[in-house]
Protein backbone atom coordinates (compact mmCIF):
# COMPACT_ATOMS: atom_id res chain seq x y z
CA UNK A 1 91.76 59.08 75.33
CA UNK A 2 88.31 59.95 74.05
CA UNK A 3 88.34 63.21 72.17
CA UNK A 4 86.23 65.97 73.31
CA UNK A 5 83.38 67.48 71.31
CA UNK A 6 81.72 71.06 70.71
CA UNK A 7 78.25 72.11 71.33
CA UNK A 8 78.29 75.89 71.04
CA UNK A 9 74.47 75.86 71.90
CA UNK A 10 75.99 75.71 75.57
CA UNK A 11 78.79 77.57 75.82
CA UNK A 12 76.77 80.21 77.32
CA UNK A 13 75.20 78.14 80.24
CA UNK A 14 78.69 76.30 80.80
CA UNK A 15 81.54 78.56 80.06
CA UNK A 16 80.24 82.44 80.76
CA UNK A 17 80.89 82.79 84.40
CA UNK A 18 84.20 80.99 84.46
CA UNK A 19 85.04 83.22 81.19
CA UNK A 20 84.02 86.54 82.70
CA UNK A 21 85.47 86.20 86.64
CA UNK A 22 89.18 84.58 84.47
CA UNK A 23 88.58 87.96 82.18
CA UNK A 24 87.34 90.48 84.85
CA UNK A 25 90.74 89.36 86.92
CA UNK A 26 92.70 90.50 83.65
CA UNK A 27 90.86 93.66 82.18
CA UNK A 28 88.77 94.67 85.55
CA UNK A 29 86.09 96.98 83.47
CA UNK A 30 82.91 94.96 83.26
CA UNK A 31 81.73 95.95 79.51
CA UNK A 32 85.35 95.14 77.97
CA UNK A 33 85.42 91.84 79.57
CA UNK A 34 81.74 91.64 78.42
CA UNK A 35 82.88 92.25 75.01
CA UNK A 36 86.08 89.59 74.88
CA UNK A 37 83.92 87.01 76.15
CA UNK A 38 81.12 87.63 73.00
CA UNK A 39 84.62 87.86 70.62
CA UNK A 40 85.36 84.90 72.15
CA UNK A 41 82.46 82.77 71.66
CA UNK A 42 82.15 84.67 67.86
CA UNK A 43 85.46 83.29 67.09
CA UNK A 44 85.05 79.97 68.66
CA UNK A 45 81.95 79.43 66.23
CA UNK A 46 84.16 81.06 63.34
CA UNK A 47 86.67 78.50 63.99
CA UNK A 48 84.98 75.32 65.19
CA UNK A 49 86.18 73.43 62.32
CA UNK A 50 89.99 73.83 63.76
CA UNK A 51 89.04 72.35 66.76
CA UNK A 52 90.68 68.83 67.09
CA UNK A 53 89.21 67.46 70.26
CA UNK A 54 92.58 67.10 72.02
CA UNK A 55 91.50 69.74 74.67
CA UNK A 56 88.32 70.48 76.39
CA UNK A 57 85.51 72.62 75.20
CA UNK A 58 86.20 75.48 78.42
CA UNK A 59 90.34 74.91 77.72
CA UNK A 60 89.63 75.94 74.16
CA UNK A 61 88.55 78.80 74.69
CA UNK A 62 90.40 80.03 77.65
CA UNK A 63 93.26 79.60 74.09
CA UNK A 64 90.93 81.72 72.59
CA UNK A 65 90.31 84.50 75.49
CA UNK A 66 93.69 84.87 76.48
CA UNK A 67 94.73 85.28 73.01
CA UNK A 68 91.55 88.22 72.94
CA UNK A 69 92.85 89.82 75.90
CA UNK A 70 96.20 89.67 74.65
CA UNK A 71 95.31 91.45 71.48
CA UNK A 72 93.48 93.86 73.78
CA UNK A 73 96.37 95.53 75.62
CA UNK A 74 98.19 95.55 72.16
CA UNK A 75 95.57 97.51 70.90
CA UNK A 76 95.12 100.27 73.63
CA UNK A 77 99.37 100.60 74.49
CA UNK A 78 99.62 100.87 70.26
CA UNK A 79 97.91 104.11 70.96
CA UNK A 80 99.27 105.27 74.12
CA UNK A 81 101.96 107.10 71.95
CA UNK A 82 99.55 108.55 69.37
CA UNK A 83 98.67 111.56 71.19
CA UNK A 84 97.25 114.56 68.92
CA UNK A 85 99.96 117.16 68.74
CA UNK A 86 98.88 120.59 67.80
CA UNK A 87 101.26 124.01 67.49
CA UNK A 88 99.94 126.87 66.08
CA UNK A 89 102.69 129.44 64.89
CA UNK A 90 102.53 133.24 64.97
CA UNK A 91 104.79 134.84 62.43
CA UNK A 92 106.39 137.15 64.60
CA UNK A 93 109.62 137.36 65.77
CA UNK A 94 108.84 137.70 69.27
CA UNK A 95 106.41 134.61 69.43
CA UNK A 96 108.50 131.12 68.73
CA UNK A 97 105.22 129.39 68.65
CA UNK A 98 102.50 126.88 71.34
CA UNK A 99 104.47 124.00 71.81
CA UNK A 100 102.97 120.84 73.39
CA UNK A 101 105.92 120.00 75.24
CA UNK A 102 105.96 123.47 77.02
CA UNK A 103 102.31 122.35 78.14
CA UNK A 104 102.98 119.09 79.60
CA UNK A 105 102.93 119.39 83.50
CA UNK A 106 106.73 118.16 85.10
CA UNK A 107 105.83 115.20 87.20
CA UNK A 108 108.66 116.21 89.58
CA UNK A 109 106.49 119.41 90.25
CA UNK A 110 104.30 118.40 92.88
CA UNK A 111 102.76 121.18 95.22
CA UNK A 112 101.66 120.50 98.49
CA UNK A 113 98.61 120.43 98.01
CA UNK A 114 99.08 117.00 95.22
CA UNK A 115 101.04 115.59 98.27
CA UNK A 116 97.84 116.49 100.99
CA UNK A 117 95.72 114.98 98.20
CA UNK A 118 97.53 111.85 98.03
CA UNK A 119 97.86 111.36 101.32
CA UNK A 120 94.28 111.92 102.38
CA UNK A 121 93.79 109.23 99.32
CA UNK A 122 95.84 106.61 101.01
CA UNK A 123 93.83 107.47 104.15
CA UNK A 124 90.66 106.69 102.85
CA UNK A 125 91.57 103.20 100.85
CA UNK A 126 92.97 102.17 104.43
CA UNK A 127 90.01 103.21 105.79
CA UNK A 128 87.99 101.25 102.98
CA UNK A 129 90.39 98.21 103.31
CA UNK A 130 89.40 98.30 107.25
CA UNK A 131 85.72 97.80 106.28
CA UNK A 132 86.21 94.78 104.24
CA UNK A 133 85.61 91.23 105.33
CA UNK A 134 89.47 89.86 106.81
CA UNK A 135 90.07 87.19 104.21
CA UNK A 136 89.16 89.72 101.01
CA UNK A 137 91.70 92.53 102.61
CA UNK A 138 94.03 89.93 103.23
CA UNK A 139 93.83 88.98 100.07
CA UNK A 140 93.57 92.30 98.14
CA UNK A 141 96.57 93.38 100.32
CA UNK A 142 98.69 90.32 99.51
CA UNK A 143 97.87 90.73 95.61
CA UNK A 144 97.94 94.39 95.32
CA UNK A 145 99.69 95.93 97.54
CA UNK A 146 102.38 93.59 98.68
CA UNK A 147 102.43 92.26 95.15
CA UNK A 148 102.34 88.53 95.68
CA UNK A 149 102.27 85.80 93.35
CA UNK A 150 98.75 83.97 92.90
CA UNK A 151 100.60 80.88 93.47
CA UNK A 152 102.16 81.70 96.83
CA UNK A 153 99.08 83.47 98.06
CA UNK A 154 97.00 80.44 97.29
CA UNK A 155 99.49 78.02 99.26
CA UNK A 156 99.72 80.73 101.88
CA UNK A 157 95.79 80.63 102.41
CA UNK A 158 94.92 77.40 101.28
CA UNK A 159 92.32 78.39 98.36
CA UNK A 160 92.30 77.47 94.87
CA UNK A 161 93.46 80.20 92.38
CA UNK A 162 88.99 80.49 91.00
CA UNK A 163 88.01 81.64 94.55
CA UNK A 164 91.70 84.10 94.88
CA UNK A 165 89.84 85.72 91.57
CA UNK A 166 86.68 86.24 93.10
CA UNK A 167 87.79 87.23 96.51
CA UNK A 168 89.86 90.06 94.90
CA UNK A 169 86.53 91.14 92.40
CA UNK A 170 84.96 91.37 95.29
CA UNK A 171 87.16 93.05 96.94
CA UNK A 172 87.76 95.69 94.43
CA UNK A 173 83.91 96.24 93.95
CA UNK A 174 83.68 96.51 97.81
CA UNK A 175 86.27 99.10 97.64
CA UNK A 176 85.25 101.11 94.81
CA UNK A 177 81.72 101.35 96.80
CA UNK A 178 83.28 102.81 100.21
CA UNK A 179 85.50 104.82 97.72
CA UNK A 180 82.50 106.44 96.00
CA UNK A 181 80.89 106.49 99.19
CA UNK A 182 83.68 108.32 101.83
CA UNK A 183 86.16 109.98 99.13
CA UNK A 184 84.60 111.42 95.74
């Protein structure tokens, strides 16, 4: 088996678009997945002397990516639980003090109008969903509504697991237009 070689001088050229539509599937915010892919690439060129030729150029860093992404959602649920907390006392016995906690809005404590709101919401991604070319709605439903597999939906509509990632960017940047568009 011929082992593969590196030529970082096309990475760019041969590897970006596959490396951004795999990351955009994963992080879906253009300028972070912009970012992983340029970590990627920097640490691909830190580490070239690790690589042993037993895997393709585009597998190799995929390894890497993943491993970027991975590091990623470490990094932003780390400080999901770091929120500032500030109480400011009054030295009076009437006055036990600001809490946070007593800020915090109960979830459970929904008015009618947050219910109106959401509904109207739902409404208007239908509505969006409507507009949308059948296979990417079909596809965007399956995924993220109905929360199917990328294996099943793939045997389910014949297509290869590449063009289920694009139809669903698509799909989302489609909806996010007639979102703008009909409900902000």
């Amino acid at each position: 088996m011929p082992k593969h070689v590196i030529d970082p001088n096309k990475w760019v050229n041969l590897y970006s678009d596959y490396l951004f539509n795999y990351t955009i599937s994963r992080v879906n915010d253009r300028d972070i997945a912009q970012d992983l892919i340029s970590d990627t690439f920097l640490a691909g060129l830190k580490s070239m002397k690790n690589f042993k030729g037993e895997a393709s150029e585009r597998t190799w860093l995929i390894s890497i990516l993943k491993r970027k992404i991975i590091d990623y959602y470490r990094k932003i649920n780390s400080n999901k639980g770091k929120a500032e907390i500030r109480m400011s006392y009054i030295n009076s016995e009437e006055s036990e003090g600001d809490w946070l906690e007593e800020r915090v809005a109960d979830p459970s404590d929904k008015t009618a109008e947050d219910t109106l709101v959401n509904s109207e919401l739902g409404d208007a991604i239908y509505d969006c969903l409507e507009k949308l070319p059948q296979k990417q709605a079909e596809v965007f439903k399956m995924k993220t509504i109905l929360g199917y597999d990328t294996e099943t939906i793939c045997n389910e509509l014949e297509i290869t697991p590449s063009n289920l990632w694009v139809i669903i960017h698509r799909a989302r940047t489609a909806l996010a237009e007639c979102m703008e568009e009909n409900w902000f």
